[in-house]
C-alpha atoms as a PDB file:
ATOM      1  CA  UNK A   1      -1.509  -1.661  24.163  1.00  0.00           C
ATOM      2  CA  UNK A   2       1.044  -4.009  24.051  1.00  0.00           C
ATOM      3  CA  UNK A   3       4.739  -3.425  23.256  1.00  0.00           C
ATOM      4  CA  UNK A   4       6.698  -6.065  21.330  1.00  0.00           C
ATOM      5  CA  UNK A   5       9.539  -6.022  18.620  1.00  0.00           C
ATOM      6  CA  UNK A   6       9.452  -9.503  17.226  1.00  0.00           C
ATOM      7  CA  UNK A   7       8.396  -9.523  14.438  1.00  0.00           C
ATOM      8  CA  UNK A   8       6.260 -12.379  12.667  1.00  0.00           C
ATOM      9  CA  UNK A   9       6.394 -10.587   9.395  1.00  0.00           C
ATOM     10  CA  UNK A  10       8.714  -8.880   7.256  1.00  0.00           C
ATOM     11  CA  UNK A  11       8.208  -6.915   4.105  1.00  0.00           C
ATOM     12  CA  UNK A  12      10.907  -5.695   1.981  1.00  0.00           C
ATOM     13  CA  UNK A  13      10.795  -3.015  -0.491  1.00  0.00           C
ATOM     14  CA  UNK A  14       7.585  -4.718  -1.656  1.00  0.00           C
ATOM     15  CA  UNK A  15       6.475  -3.083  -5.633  1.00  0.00           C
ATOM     16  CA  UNK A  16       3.937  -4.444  -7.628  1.00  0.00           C
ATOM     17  CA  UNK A  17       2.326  -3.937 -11.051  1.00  0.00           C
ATOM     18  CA  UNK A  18      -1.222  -4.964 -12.440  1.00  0.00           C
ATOM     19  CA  UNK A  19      -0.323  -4.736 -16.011  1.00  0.00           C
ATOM     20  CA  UNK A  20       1.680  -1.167 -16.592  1.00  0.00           C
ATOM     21  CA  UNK A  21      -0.133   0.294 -13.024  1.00  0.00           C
ATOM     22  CA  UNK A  22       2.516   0.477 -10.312  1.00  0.00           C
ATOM     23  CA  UNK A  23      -0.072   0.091  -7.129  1.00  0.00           C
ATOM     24  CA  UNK A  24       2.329  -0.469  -4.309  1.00  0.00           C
ATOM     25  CA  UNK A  25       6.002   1.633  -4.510  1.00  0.00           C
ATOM     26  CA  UNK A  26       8.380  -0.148  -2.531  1.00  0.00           C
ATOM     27  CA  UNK A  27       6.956  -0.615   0.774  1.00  0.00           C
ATOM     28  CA  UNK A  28       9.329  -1.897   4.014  1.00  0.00           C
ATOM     29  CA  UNK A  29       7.391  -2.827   7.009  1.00  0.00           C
ATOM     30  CA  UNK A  30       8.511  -4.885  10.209  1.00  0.00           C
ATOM     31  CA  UNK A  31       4.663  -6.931  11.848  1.00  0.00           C
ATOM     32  CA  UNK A  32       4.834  -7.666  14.803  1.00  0.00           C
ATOM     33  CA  UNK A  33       3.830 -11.279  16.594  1.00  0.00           C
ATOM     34  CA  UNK A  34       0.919 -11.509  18.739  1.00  0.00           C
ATOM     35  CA  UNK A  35       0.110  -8.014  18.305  1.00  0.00           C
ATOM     36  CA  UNK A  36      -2.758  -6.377  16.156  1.00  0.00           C
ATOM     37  CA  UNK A  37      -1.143  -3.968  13.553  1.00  0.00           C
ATOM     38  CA  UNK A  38      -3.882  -1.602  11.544  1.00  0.00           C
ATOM     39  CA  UNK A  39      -3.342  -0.396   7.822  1.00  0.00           C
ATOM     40  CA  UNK A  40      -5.211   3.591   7.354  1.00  0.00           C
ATOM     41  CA  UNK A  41      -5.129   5.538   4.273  1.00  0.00           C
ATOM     42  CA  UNK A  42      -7.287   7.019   2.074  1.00  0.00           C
ATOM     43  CA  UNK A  43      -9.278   4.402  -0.781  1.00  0.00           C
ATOM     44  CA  UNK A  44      -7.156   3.032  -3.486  1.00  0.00           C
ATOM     45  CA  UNK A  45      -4.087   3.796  -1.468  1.00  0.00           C
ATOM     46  CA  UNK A  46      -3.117  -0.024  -1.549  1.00  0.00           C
ATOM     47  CA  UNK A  47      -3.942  -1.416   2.372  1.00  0.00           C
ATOM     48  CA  UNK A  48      -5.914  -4.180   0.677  1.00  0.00           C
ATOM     49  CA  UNK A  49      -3.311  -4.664  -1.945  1.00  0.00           C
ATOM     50  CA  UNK A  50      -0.545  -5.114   0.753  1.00  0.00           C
ATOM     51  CA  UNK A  51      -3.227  -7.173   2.677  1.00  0.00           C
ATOM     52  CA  UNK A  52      -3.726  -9.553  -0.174  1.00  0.00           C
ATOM     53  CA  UNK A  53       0.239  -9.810  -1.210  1.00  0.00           C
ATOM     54  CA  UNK A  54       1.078 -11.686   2.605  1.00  0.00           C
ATOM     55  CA  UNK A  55      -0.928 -14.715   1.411  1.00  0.00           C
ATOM     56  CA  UNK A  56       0.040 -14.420  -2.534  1.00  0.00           C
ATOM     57  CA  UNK A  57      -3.450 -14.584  -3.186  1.00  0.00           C
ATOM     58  CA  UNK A  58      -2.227 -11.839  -6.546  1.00  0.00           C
ATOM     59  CA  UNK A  59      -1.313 -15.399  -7.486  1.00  0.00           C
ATOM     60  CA  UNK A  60      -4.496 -15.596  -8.949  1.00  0.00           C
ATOM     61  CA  UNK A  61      -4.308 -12.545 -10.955  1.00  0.00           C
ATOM     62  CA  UNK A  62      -2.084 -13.038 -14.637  1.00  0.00           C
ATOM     63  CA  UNK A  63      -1.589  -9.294 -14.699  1.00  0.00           C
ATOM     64  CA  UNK A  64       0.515  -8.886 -11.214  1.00  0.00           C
ATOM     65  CA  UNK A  65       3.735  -8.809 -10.803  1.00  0.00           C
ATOM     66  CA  UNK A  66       5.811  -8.773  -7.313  1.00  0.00           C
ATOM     67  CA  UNK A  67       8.803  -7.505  -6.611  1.00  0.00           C
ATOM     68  CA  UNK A  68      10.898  -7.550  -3.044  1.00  0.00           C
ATOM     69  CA  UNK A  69      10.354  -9.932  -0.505  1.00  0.00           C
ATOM     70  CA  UNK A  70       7.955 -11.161   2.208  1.00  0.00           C
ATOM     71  CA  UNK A  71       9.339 -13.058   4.729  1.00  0.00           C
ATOM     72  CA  UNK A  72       7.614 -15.012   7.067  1.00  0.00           C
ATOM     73  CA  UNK A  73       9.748 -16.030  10.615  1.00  0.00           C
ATOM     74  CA  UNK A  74      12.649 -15.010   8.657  1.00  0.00           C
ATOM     75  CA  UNK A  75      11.993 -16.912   5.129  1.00  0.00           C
ATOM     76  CA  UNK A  76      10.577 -15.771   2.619  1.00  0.00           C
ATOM     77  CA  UNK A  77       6.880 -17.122   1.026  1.00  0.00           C
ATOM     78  CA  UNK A  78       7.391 -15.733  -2.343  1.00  0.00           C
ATOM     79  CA  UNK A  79       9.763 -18.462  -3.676  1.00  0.00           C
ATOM     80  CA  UNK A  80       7.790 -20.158  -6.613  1.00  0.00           C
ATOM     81  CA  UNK A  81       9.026 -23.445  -5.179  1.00  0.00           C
ATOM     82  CA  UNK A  82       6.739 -22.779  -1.874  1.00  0.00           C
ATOM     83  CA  UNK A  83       3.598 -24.416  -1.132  1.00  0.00           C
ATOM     84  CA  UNK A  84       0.975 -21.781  -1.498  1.00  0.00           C
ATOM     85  CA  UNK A  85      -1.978 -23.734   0.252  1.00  0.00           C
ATOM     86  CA  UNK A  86       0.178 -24.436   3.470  1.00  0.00           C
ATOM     87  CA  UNK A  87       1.487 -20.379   3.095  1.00  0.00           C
ATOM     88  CA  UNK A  88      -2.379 -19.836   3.527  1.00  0.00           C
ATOM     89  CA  UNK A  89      -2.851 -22.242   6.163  1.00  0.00           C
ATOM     90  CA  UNK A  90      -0.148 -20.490   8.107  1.00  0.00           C
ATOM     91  CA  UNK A  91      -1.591 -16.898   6.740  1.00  0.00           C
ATOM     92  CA  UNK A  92      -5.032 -16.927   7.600  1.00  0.00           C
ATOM     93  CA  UNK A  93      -7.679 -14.262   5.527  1.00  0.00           C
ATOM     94  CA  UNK A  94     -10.893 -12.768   6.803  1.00  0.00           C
ATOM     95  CA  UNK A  95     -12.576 -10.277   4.193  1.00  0.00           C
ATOM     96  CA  UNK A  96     -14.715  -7.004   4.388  1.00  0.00           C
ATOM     97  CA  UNK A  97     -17.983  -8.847   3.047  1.00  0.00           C
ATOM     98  CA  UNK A  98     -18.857 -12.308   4.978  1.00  0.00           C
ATOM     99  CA  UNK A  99     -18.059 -15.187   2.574  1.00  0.00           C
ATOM    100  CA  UNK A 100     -19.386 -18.184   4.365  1.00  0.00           C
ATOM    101  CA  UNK A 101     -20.033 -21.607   2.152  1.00  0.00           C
ATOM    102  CA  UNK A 102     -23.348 -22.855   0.815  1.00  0.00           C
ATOM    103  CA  UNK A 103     -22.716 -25.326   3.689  1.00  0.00           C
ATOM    104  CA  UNK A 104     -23.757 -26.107   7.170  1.00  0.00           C
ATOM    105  CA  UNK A 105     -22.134 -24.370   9.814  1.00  0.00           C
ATOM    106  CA  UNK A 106     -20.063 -27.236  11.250  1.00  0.00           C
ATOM    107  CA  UNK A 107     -19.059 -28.092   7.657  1.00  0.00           C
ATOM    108  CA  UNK A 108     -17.888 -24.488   6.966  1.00  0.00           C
ATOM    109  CA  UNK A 109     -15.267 -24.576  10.078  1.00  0.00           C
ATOM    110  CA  UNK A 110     -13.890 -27.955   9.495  1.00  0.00           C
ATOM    111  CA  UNK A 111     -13.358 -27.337   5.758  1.00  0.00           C
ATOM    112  CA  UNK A 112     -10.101 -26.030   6.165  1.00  0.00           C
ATOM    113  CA  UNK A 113      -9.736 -28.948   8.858  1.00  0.00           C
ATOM    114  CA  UNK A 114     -10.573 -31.445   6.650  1.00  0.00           C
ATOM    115  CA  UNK A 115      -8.546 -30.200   3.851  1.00  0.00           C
ATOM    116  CA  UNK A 116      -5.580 -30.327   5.632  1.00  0.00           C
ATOM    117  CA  UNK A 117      -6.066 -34.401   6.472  1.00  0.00           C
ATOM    118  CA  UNK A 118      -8.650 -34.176   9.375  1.00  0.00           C
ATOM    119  CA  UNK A 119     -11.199 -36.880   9.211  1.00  0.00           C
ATOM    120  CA  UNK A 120     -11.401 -37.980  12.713  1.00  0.00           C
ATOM    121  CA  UNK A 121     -14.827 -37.551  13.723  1.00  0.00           C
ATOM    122  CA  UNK A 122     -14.302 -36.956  17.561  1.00  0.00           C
ATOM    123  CA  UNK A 123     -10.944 -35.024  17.243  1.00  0.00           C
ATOM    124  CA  UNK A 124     -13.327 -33.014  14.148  1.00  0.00           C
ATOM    125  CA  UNK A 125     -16.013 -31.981  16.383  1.00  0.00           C
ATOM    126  CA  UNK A 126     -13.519 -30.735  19.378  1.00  0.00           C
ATOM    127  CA  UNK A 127     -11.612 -28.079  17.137  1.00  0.00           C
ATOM    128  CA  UNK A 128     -14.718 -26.765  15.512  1.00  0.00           C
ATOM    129  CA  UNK A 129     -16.219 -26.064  18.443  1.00  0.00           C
ATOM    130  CA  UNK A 130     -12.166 -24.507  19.981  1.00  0.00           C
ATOM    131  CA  UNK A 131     -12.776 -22.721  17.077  1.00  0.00           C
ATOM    132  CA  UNK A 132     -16.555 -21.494  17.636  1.00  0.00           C
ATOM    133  CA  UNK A 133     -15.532 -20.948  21.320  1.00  0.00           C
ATOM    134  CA  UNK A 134     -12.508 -19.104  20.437  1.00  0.00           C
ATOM    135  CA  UNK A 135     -14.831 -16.952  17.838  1.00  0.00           C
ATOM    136  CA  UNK A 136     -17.445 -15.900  20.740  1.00  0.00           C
ATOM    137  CA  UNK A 137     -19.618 -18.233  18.573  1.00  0.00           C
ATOM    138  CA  UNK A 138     -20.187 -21.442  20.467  1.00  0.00           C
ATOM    139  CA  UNK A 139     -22.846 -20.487  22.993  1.00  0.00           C
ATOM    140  CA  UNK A 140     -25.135 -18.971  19.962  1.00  0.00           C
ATOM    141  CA  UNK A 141     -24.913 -21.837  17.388  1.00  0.00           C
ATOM    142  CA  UNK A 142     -24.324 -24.740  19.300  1.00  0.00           C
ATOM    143  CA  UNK A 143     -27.498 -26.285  18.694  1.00  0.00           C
ATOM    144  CA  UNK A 144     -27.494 -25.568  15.257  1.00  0.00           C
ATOM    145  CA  UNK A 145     -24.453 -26.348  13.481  1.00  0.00           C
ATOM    146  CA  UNK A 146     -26.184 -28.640  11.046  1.00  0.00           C
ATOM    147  CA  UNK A 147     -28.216 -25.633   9.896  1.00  0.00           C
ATOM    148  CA  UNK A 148     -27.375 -23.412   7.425  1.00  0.00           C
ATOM    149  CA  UNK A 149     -24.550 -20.879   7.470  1.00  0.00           C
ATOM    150  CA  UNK A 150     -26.110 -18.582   5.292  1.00  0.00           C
ATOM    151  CA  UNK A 151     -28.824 -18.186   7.615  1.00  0.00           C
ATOM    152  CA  UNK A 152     -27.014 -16.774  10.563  1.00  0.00           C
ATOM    153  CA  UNK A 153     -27.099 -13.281  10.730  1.00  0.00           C
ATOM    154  CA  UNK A 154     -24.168 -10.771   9.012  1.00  0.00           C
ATOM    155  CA  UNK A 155     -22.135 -10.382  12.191  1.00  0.00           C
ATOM    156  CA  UNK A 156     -22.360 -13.810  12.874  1.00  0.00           C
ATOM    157  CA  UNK A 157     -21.624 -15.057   9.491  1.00  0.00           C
ATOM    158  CA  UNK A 158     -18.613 -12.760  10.329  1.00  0.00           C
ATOM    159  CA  UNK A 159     -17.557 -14.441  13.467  1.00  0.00           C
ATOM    160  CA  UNK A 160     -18.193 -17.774  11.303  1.00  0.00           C
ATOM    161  CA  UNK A 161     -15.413 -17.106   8.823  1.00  0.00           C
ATOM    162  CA  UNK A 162     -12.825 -15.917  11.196  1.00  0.00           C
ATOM    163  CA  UNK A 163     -13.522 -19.204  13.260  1.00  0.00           C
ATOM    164  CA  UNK A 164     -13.070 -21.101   9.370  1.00  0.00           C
ATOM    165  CA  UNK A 165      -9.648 -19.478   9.796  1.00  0.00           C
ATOM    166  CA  UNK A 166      -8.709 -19.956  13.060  1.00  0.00           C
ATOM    167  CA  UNK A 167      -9.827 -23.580  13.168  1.00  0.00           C
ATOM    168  CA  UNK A 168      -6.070 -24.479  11.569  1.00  0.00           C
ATOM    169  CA  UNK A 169      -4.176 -22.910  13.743  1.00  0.00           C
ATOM    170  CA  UNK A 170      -2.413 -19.918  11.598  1.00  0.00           C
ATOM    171  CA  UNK A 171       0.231 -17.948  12.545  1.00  0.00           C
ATOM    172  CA  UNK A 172      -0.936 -14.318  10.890  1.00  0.00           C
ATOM    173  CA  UNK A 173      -4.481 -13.768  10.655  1.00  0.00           C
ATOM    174  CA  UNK A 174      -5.108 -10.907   7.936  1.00  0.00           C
ATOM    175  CA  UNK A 175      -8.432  -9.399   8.520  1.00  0.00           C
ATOM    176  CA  UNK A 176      -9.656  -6.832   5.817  1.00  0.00           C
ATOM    177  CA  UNK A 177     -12.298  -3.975   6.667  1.00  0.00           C
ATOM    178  CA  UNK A 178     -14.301  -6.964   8.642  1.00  0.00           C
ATOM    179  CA  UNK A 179     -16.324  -4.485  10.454  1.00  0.00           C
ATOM    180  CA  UNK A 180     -17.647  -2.542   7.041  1.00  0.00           C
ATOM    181  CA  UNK A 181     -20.651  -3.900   6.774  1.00  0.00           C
ATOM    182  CA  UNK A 182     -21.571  -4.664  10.465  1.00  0.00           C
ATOM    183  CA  UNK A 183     -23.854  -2.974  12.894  1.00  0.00           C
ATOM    184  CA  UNK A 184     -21.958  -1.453  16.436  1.00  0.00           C
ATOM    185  CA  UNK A 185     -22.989  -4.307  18.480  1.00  0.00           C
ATOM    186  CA  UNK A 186     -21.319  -6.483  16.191  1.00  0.00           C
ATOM    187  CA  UNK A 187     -18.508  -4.543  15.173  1.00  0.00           C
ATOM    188  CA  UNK A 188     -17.861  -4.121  18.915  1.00  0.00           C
ATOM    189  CA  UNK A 189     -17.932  -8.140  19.374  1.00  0.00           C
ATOM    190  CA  UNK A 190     -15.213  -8.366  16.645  1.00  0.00           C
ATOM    191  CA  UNK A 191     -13.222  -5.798  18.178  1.00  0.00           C
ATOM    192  CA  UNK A 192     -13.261  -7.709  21.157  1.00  0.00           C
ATOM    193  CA  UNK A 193     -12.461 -10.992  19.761  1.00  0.00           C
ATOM    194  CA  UNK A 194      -9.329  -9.888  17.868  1.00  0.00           C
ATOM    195  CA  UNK A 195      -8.556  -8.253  21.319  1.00  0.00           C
ATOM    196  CA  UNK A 196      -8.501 -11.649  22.482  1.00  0.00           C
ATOM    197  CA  UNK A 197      -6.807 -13.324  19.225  1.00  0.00           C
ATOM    198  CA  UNK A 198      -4.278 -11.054  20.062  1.00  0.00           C
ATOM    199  CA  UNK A 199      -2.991 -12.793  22.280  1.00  0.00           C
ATOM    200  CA  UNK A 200      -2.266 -15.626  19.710  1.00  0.00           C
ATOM    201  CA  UNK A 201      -1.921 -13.955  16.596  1.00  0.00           C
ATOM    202  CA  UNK A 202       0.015 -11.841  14.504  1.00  0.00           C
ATOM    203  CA  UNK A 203      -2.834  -9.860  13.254  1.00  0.00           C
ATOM    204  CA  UNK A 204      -3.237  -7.624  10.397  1.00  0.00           C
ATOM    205  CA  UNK A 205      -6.267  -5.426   9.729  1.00  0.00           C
ATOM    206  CA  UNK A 206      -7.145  -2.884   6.996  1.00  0.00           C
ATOM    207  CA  UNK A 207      -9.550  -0.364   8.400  1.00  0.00           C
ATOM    208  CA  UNK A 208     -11.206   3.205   6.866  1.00  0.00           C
ATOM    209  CA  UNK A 209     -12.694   3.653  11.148  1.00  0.00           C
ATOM    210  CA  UNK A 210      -9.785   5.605  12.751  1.00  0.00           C
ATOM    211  CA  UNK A 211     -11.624   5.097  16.123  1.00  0.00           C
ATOM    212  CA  UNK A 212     -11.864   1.410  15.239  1.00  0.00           C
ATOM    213  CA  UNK A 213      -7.548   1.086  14.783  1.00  0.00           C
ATOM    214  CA  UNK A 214      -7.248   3.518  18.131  1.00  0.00           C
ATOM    215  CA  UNK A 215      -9.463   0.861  19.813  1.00  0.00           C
ATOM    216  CA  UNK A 216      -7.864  -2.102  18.408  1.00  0.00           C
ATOM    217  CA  UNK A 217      -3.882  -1.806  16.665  1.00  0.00           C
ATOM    218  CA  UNK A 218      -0.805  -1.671  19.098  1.00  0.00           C
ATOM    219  CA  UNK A 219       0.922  -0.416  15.613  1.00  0.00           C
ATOM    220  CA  UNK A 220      -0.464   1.451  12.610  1.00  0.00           C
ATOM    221  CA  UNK A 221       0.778   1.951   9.553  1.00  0.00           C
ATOM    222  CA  UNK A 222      -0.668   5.280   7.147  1.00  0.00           C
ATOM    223  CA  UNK A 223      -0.562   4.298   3.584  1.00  0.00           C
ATOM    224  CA  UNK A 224      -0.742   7.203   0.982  1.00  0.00           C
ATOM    225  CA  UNK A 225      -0.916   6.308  -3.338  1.00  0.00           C
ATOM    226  CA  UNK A 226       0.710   3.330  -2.808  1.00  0.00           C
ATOM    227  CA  UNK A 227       3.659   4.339  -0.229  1.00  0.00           C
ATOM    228  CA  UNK A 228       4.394   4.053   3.338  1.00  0.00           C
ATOM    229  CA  UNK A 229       4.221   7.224   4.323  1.00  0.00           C
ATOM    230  CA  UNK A 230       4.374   6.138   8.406  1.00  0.00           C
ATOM    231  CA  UNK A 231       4.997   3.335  10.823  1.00  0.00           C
ATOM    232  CA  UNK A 232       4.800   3.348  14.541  1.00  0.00           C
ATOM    233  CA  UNK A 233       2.803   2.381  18.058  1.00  0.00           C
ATOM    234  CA  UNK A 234      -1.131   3.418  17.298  1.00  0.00           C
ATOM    235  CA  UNK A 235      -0.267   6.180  20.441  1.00  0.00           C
ATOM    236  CA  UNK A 236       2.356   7.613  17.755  1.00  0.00           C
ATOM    237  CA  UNK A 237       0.572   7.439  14.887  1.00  0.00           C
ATOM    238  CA  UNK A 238      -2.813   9.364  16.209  1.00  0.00           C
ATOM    239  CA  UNK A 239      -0.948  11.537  18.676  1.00  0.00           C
ATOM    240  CA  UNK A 240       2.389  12.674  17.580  1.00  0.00           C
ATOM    241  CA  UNK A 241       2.635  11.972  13.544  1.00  0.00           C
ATOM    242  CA  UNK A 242       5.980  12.533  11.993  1.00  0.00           C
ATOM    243  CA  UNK A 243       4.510  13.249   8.574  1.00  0.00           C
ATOM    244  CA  UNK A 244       2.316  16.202   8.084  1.00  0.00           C
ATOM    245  CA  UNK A 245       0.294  14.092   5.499  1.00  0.00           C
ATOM    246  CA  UNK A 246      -0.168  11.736   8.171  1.00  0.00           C
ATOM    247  CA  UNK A 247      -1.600  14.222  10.708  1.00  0.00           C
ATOM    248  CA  UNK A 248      -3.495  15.545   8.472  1.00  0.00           C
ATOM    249  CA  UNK A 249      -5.166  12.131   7.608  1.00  0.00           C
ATOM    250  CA  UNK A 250      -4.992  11.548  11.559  1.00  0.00           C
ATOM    251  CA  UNK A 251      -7.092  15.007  11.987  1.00  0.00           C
ATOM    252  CA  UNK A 252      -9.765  14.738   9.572  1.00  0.00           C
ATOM    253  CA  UNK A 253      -7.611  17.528   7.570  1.00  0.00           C
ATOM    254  CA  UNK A 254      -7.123  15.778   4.186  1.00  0.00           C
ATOM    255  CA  UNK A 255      -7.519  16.227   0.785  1.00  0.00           C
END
């Protein structure tokens, strides 16, 4: 595992409200770059709430309301003046179920591409296929990228969308439960690629496998009913826990 202290991402005494339902209480957490941090807790203890809140996708949602501050390299991305599509572009998401378009494969990674001003044929073709490469993709689609995404299996479809959000070069990839629905083989060929986008990324994943964020996170984070209940190295969290409700989650002693 790899140690590190700069961090990519801040959150500060984060709260927020759907409606009159407090869901996340003031949560402070320092994410590292180019590391892989892991969010654990038990369901509806807000990982994919925090998840969704770095890219202000709760944007979307009337009812939500933020307080605190996220800061991305030091400024924050929740001023209302803030471009939202290039905060996503720089805050990449990957979700539990495979969401690939009704589209060909090619056309599915250079979406985001093209989106962001892209139209070069030649220049097109060389970052979808960085980004298939990068994905552990290339070598199993190559010769079918005007084919149908939908048709490629679950893991691959998988593999697919995190290459749709790698393709523009974020800075943060967040990456929730993207092994949920996946067979080992290819929930062991994601774990090795974000082993590998690592190495680029500031990466944040929610995960329920506790063997999955010992495989995978450098830092892990146990959220509890909406708190942060603990923060430290993945070593720290699983081995030594501060909090007895985090060694009790840790242990397979909850509830």
């Amino acid at each position: 595992m790899k140690e590190t202290t700069q961090s990519k991402l801040e959150i500060r005494n984060l709260h927020l409200h759907f409606g009159k339902k407090e869901i996340l209480k003031g949560i402070s957490l320092h994410v590292p770059d180019k590391a892989i941090t892991a969010l654990i807790g038990p369901s509806g203890c807000g990982k994919s709430t925090l998840l969704r809140s770095l890219n202000r996708l709760h944007d979307l949602n009337p009812d939500a309301r933020l307080k605190g501050n996220i800061l991305l390299d030091g400024k924050s991305i929740l001023e209302k003046k803030k471009d939202v599509t290039d905060i996503r572009r720089r805050i990449g998401m990957v979700f539990q179920k495979p969401n690939p378009f009704p589209k060909t494969i090619f056309e599915n990674v250079a979406y985001g591409l093209k989106i962001n001003g892209l139209h070069h044929t030649e220049r097109l073709r060389e970052r979808v296929e960085h980004a298939l490469r990068e994905s552990f993709l290339w070598e199993e689609v190559h010769d079918q990228l005007d084919e149908p995404a939908l048709e490629l299996s679950g893991g691959q479809q998988q593999r697919l969308c995190i290459a749709r959000a790698i393709a523009v070069e974020p800075e943060v990839l967040l990456m929730d439960e993207p092994c949920s629905a996946l067979d080992p083989i290819s929930t062991d060929k994601i774990e090795h690629l974000m082993l590998r986008l690592r190495e680029r990324f500031c990466i944040v994943i929610v995960t329920h496998n506790m063997q999955q964020a010992q495989r995978v996170a450098d830092f892990t984070a146990f959220m509890y009913l909406g708190n942060l209940i603990e923060h430290g190295t993945t070593a720290e969290i699983f081995e030594n826990p501060q909090q007895e409700l985090t060694k009790n989650y840790v242990s397979g002693n909850f509830g």
